[in-house]
C-alpha atoms as a PDB file:
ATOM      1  CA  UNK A   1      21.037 161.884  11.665  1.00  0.00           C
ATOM      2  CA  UNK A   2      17.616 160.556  11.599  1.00  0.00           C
ATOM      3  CA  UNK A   3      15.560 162.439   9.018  1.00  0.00           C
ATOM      4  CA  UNK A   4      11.323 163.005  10.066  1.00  0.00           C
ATOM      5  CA  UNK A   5       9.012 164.149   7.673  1.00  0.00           C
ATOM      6  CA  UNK A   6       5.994 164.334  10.016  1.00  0.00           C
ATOM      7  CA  UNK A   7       4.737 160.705   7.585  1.00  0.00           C
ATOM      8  CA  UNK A   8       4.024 157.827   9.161  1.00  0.00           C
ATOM      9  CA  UNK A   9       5.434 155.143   7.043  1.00  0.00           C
ATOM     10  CA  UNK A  10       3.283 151.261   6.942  1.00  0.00           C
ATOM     11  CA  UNK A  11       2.386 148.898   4.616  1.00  0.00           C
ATOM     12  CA  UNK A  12      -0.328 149.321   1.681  1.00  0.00           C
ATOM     13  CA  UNK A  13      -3.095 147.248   3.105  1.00  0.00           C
ATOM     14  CA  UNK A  14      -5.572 147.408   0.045  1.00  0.00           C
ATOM     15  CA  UNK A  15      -6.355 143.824  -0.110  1.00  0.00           C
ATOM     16  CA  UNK A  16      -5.815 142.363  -3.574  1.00  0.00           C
ATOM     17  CA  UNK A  17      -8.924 140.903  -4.507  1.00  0.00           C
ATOM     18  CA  UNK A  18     -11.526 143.563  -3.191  1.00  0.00           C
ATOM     19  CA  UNK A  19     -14.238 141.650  -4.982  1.00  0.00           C
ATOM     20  CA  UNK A  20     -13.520 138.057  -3.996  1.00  0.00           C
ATOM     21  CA  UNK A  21     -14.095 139.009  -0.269  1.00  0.00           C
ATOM     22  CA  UNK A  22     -17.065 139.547   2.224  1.00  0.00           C
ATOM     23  CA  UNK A  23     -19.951 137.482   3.617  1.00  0.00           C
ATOM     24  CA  UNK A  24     -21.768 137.695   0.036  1.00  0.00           C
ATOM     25  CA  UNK A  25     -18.450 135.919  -1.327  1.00  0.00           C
ATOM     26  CA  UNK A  26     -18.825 132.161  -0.908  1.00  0.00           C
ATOM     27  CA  UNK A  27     -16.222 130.644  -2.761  1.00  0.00           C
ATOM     28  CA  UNK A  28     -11.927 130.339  -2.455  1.00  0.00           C
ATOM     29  CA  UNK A  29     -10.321 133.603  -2.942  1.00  0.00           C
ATOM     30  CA  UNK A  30      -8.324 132.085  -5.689  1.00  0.00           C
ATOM     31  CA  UNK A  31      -9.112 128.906  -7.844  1.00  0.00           C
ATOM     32  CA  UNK A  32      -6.460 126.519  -8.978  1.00  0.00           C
ATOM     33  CA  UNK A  33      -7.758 126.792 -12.846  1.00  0.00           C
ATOM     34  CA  UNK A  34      -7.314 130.462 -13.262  1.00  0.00           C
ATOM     35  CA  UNK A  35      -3.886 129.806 -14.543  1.00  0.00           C
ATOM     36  CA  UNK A  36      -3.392 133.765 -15.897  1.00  0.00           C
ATOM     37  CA  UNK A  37      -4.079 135.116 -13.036  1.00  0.00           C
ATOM     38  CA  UNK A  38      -1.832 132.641 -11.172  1.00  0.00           C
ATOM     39  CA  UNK A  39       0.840 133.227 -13.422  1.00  0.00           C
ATOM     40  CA  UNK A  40       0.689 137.432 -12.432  1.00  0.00           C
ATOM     41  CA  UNK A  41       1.901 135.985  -9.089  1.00  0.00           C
ATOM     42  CA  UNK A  42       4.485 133.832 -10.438  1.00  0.00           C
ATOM     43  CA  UNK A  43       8.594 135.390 -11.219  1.00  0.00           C
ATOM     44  CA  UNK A  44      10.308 134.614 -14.276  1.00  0.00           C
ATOM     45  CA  UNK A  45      11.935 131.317 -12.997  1.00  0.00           C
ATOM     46  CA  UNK A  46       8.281 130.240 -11.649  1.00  0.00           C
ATOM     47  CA  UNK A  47       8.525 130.926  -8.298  1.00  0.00           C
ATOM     48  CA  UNK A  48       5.989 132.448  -5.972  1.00  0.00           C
ATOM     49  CA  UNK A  49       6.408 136.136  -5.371  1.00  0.00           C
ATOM     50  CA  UNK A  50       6.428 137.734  -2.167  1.00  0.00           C
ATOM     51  CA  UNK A  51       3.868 138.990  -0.317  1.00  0.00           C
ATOM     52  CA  UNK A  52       5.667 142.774  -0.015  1.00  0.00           C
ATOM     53  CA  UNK A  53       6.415 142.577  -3.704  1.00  0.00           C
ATOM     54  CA  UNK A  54       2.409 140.944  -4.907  1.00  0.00           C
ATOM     55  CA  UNK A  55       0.539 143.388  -2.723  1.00  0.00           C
ATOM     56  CA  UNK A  56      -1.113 140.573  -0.909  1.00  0.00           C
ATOM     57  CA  UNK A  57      -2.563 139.548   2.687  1.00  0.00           C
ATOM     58  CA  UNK A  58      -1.708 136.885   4.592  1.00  0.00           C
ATOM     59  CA  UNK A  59      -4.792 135.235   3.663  1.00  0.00           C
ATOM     60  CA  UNK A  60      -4.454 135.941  -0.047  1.00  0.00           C
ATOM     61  CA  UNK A  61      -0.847 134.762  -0.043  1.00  0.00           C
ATOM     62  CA  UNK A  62      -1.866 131.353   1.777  1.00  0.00           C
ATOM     63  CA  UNK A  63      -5.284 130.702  -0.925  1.00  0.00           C
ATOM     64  CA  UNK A  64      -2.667 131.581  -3.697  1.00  0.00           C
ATOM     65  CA  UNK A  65      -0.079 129.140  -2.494  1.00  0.00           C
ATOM     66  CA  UNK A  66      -2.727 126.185  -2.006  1.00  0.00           C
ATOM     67  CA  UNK A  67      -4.033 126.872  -5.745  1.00  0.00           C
ATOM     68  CA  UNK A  68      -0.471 127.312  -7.608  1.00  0.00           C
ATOM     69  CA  UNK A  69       0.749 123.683  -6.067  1.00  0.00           C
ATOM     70  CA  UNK A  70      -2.838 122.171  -7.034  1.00  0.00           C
ATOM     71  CA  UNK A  71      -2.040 123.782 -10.701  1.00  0.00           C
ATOM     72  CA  UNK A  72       1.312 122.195 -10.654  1.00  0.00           C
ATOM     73  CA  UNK A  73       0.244 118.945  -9.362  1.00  0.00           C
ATOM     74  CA  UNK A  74      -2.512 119.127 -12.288  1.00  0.00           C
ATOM     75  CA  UNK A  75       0.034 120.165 -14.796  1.00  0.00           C
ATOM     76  CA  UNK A  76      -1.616 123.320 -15.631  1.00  0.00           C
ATOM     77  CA  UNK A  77       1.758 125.029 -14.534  1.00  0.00           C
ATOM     78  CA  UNK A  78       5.556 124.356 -14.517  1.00  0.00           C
ATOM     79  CA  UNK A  79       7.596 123.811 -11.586  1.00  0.00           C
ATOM     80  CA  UNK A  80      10.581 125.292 -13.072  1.00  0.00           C
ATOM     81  CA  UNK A  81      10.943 127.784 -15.915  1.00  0.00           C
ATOM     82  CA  UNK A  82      13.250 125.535 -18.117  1.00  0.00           C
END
């Protein structure tokens, strides 16, 4: 029995970082040195969350991935929790 409540049902597209977007915007949407706000998108056992579960675009996801491995290849963060 399928159930229909008259709601179509997508995905929250709000990007992430409203204010780090646009043509005014010229630099990354994420920076490799902002270590607390990398580690928002990082679990318990420092691994990467998931888009679905981070609220994040494509894009976002991509810039964030780029600037944790720069972080962890400067030693700002861990590669494992420990």
């Amino acid at each position: 029995m399928k159930r229909d409540s008259g709601k179509k049902r997508g995905f929250y597209t709000a990007t992430r970082f409203p204010d780090r977007s646009g043509k005014e915007w010229a630099g990354p949407v994420v920076d490799y040195k902002e270590i607390e706000l990398l580690r928002k998108f990082l679990t318990t056992s420092a691994k990467l969350m998931s888009r679905k579960r981070a609220g994040t675009s494509a894009q976002e996801q991509k810039a964030l991935k780029q600037a944790v491995k720069q972080a962890r290849f400067m030693a700002l963060l861990p590669y494992t929790s420990a």
